[in-house]
N, C-alpha and C. Protein backbone atom coordinates (compact mmCIF):
# COMPACT_ATOMS: atom_id res chain seq x y z
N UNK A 1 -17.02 -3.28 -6.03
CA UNK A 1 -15.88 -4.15 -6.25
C UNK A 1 -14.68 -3.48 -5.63
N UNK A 2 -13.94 -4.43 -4.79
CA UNK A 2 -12.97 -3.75 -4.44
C UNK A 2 -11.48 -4.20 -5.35
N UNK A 3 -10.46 -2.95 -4.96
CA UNK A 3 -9.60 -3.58 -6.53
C UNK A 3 -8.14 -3.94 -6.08
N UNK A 4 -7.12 -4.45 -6.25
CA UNK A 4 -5.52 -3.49 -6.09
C UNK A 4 -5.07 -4.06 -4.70
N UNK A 5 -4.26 -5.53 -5.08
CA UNK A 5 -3.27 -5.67 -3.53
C UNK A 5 -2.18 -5.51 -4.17
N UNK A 6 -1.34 -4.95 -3.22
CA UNK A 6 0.19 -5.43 -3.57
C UNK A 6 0.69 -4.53 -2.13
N UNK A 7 2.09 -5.52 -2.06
CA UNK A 7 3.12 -5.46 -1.16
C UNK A 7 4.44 -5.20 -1.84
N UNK A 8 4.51 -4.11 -1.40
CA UNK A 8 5.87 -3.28 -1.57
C UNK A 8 6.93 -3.20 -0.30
N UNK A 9 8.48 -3.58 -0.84
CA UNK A 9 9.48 -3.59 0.24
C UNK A 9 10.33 -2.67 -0.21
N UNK A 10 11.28 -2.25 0.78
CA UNK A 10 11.74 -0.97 0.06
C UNK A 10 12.81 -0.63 1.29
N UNK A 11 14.39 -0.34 0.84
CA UNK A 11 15.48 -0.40 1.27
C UNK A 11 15.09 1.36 2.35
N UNK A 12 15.50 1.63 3.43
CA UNK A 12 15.31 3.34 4.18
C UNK A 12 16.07 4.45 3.52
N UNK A 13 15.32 4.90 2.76
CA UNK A 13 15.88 5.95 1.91
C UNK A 13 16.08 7.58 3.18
N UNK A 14 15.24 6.99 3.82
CA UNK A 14 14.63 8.48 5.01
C UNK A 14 13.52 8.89 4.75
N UNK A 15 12.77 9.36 6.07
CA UNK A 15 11.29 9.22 6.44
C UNK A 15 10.90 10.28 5.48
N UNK A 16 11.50 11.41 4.93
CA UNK A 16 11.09 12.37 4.26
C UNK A 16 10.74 11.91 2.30
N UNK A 17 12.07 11.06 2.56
CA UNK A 17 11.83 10.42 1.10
C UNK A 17 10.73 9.58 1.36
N UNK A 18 10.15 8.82 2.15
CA UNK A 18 9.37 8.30 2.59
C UNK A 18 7.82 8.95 1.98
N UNK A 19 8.13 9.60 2.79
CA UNK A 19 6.62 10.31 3.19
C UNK A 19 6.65 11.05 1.65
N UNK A 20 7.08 11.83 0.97
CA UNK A 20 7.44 12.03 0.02
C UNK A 20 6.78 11.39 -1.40
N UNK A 21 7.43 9.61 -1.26
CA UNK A 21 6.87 8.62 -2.54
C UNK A 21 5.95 8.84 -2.05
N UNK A 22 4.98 8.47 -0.59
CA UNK A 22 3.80 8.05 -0.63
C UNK A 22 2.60 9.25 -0.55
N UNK A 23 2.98 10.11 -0.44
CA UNK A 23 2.31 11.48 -0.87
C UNK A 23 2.13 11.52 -2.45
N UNK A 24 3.43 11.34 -3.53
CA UNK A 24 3.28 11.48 -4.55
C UNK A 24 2.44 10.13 -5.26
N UNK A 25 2.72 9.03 -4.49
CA UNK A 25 1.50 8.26 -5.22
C UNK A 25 0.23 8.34 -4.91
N UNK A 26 -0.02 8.69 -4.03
CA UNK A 26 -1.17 8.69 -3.81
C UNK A 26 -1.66 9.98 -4.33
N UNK A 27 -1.50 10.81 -5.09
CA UNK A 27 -1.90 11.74 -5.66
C UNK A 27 -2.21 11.07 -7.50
N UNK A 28 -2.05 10.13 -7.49
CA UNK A 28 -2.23 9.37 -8.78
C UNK A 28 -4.01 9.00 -8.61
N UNK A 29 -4.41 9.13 -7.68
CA UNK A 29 -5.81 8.56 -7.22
C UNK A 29 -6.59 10.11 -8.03
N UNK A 30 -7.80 9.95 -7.68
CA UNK A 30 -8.73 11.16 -8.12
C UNK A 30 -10.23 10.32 -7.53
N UNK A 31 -11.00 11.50 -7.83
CA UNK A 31 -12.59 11.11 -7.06
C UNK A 31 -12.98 9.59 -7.28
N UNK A 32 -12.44 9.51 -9.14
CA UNK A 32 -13.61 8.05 -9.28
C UNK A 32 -12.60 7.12 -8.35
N UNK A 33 -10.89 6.99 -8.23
CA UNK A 33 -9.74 6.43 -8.21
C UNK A 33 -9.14 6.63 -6.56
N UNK A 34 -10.00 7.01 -5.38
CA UNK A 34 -9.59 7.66 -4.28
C UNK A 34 -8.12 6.54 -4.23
N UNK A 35 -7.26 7.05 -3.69
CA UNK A 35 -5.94 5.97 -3.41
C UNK A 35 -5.32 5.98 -1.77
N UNK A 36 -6.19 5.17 -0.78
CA UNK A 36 -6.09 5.20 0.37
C UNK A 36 -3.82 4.70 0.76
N UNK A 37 -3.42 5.25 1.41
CA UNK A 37 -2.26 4.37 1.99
C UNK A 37 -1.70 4.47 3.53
N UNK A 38 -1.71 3.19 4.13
CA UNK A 38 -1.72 3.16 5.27
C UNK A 38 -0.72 2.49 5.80
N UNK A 39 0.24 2.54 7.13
CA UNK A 39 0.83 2.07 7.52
C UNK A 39 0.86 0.52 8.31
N UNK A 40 0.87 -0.72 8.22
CA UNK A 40 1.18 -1.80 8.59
C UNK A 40 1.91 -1.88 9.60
N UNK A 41 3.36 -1.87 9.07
CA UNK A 41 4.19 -2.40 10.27
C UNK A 41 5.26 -1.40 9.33
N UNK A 42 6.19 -0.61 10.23
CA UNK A 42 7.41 -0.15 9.32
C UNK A 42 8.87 -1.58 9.25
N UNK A 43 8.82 -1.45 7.78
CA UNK A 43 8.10 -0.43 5.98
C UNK A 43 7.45 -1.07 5.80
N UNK A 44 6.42 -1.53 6.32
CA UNK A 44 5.11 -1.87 5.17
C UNK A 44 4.36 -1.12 5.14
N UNK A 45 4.00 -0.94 4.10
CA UNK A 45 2.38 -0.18 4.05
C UNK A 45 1.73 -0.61 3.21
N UNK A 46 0.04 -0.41 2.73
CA UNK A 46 -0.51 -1.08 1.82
C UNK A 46 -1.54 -0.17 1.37
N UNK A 47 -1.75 -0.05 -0.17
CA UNK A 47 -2.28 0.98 -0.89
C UNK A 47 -3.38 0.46 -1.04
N UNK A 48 -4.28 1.25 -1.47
CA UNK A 48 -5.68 0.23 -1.78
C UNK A 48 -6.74 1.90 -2.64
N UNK A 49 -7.73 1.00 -3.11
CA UNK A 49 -8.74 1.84 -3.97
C UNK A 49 -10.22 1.20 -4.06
N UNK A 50 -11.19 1.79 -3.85
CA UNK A 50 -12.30 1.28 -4.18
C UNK A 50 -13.07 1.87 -5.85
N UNK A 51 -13.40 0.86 -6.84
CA UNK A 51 -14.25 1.67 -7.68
C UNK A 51 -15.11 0.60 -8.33
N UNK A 52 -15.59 0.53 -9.02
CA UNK A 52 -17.09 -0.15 -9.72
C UNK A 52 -16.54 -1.20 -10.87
N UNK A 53 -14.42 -0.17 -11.72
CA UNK A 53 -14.14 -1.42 -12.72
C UNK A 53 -12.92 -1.61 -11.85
N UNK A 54 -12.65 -2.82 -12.14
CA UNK A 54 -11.65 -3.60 -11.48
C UNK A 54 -10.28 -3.30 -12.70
N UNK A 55 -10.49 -3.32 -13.43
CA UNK A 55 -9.23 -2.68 -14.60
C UNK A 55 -8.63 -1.23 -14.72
N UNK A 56 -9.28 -0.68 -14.07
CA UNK A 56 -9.55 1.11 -13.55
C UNK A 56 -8.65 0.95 -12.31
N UNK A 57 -9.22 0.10 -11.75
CA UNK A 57 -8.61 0.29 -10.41
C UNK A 57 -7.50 -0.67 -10.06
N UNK A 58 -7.22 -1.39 -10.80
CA UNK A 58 -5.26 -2.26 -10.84
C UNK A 58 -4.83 -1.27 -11.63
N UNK A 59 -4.69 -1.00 -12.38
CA UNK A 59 -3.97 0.35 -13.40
C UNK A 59 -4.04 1.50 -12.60
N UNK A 60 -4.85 2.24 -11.75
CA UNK A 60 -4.24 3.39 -11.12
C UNK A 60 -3.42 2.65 -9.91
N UNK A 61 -3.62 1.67 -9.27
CA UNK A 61 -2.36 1.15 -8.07
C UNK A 61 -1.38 0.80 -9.03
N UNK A 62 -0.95 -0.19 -9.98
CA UNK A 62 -0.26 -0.03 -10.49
C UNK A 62 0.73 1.54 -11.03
N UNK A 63 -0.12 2.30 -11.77
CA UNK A 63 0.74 3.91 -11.47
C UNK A 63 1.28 4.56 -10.39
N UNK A 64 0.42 4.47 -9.28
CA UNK A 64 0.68 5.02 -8.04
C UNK A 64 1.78 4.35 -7.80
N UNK A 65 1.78 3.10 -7.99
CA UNK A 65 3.38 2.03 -7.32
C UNK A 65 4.45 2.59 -8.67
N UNK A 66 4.19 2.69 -9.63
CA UNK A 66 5.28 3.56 -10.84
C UNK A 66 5.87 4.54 -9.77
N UNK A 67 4.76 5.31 -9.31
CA UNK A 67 5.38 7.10 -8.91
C UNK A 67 6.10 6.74 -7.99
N UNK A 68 5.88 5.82 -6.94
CA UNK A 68 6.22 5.84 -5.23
C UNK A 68 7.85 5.56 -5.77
N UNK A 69 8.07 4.12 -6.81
CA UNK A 69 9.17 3.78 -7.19
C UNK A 69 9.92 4.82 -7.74
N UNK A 70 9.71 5.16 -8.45
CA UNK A 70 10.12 6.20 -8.86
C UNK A 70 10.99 7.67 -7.94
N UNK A 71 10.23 7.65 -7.07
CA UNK A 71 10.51 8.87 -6.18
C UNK A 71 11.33 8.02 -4.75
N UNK A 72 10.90 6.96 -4.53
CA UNK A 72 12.26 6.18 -3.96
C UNK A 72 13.67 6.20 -4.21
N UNK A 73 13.41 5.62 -5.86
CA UNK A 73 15.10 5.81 -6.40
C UNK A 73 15.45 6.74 -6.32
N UNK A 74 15.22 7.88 -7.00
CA UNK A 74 15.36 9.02 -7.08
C UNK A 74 15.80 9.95 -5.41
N UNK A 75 15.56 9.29 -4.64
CA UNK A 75 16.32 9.57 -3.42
C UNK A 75 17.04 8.84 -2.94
N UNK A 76 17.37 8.11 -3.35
CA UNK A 76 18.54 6.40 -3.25
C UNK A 76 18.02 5.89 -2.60
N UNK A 77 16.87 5.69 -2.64
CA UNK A 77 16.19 3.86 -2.40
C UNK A 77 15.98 2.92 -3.25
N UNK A 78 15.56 1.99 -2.25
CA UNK A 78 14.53 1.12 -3.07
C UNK A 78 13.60 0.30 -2.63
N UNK A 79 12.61 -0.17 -3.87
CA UNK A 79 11.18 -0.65 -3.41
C UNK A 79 11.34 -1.75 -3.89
N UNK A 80 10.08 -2.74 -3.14
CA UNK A 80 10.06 -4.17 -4.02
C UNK A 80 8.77 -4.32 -3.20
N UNK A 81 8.25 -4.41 -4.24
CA UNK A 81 6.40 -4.90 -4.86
C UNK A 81 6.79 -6.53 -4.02
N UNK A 82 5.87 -6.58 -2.59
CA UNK A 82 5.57 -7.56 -2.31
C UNK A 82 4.29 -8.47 -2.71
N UNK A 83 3.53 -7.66 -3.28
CA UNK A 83 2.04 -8.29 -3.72
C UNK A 83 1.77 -7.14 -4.77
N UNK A 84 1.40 -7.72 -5.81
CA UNK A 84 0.77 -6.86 -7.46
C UNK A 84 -0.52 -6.36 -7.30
N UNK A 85 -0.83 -5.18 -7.55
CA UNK A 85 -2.12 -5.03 -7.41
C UNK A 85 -3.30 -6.14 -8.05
N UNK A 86 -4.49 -6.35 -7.41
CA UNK A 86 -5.28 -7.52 -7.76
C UNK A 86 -6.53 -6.96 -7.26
N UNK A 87 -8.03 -7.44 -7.59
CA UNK A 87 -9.37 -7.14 -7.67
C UNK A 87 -9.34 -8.22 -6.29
N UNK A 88 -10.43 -7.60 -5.25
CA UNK A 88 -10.26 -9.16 -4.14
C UNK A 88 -11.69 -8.99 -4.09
N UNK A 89 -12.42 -9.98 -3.65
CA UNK A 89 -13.56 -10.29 -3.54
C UNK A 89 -13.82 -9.86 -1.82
N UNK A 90 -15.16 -9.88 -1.59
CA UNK A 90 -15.29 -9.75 0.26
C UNK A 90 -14.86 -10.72 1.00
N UNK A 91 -14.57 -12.34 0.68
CA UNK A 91 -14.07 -13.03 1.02
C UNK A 91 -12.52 -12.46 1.23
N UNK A 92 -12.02 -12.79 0.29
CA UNK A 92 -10.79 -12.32 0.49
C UNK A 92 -9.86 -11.02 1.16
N UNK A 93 -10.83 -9.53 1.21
CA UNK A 93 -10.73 -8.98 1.91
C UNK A 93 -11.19 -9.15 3.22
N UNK A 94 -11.66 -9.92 3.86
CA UNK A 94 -11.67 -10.08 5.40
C UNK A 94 -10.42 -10.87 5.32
N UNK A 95 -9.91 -12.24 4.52
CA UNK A 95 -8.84 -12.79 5.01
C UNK A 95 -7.65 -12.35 5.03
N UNK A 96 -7.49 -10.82 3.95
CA UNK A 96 -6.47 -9.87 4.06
C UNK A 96 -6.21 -8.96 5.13
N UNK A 97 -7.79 -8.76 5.56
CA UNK A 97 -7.77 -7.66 6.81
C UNK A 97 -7.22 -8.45 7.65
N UNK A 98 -7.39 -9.42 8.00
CA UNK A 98 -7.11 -10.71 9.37
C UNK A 98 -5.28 -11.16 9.32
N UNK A 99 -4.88 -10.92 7.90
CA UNK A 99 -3.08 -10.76 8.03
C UNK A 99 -2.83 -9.65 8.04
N UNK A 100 -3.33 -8.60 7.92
CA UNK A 100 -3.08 -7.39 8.19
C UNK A 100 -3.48 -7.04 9.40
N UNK A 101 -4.06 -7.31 10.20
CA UNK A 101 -4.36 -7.31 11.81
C UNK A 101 -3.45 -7.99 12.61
N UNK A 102 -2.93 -9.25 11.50
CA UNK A 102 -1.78 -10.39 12.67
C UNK A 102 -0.32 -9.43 12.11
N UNK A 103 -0.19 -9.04 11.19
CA UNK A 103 1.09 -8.50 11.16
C UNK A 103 1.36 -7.31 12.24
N UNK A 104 0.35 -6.46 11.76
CA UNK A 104 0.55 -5.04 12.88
C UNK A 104 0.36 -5.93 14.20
N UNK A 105 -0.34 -6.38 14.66
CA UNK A 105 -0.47 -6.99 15.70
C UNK A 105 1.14 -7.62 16.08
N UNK A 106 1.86 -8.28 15.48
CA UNK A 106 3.16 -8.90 15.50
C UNK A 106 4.04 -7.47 16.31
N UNK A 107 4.12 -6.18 15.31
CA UNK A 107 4.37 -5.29 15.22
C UNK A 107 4.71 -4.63 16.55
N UNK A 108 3.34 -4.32 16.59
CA UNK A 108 2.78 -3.86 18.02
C UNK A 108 3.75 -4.66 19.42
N UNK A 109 3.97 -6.10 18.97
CA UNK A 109 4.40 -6.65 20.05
C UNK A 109 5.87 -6.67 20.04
N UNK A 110 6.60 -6.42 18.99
CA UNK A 110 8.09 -5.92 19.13
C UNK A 110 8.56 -4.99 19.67
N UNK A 111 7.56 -3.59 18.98
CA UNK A 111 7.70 -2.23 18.79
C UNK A 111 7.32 -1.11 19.95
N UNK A 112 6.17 -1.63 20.44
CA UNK A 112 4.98 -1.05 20.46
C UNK A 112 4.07 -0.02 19.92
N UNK A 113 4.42 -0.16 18.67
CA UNK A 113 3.56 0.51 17.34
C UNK A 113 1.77 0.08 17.93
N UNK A 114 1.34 0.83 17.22
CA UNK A 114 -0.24 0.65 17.43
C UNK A 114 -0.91 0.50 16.07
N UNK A 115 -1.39 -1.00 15.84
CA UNK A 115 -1.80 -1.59 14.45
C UNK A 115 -3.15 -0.23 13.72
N UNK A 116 -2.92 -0.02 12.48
CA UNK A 116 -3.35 0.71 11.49
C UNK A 116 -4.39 -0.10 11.03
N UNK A 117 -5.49 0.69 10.86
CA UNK A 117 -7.00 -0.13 10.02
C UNK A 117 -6.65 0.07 8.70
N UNK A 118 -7.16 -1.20 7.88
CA UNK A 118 -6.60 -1.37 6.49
C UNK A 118 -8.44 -1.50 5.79
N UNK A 119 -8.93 -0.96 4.45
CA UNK A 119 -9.43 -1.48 4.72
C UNK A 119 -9.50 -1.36 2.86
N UNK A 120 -10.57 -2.04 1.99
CA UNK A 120 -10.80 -2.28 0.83
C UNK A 120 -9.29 -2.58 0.03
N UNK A 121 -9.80 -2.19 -0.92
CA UNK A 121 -8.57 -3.03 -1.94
C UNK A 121 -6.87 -2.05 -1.34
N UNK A 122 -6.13 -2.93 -1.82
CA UNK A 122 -4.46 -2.53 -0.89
C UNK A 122 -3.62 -3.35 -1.58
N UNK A 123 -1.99 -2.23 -1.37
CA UNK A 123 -0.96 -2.59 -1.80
C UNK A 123 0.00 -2.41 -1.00
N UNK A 124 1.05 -3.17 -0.32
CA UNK A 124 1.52 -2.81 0.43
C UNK A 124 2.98 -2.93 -0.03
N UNK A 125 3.64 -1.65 1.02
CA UNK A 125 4.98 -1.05 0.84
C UNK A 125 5.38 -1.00 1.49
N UNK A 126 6.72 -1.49 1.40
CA UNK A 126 8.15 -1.47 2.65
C UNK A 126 9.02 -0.72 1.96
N UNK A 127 9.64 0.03 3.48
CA UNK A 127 10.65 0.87 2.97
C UNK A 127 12.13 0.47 3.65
């Protein structure tokens, strides 16, 4: 089962505060709880977790999005939860991977950023 979308937006605190929240949330993960986070498009990014309970695994993205917030403000930012963590089915994760391919893809064509593989359950964050 894969677990945990959400989209997070989030005012440029600086890449250090940056890198920073998303280091410290993702340290909320552990073996059963791994807490993948990957870059989208800047600021998005999207968190994700694979595990067996689906209540296990919205409750640690949910914490992890506590810490990131947390360590945002705390350097004068701010975040905003574009999508809540949620359990997605394989259906639904291909149709997530496929807006997450057209966004970076979007990305790519402003920027020339080079789109990020997303893959199982995810939460995504803008900074």
């Amino acid at each position: 089962i894969r677990h945990g979308s959400s989209g997070i937006n989030a005012e440029y605190a600086g890449i250090d505060a940056v890198k920073a929240a998303l280091i410290a949330g993702k340290g909320v993960g552990d073996d059963r709880t791994p807490i993948q986070i990957k870059l989208i498009a800047p600021p998005r990014y999207v968190m994700d977790t694979m595990t067996l309970d689906k209540d296990l695994g919205k409750s640690v993205l949910e914490k992890a999005i506590e810490v990131v917030t947390q360590t945002i403000v705390a350097s004068g930012g701010k975040l905003e939860v574009k999508m809540a963590p949620k359990a997605v089915s394989q259906r639904e994760e291909s149709e997530l991977q496929a807006m997450l391919e057209r966004l970076a893809l979007e990305n790519e064509e402003i920027d020339g950023d080079a789109p990020e593989d997303v893959d199982r359950t995810f939460s995504t964050l803008n900074f």
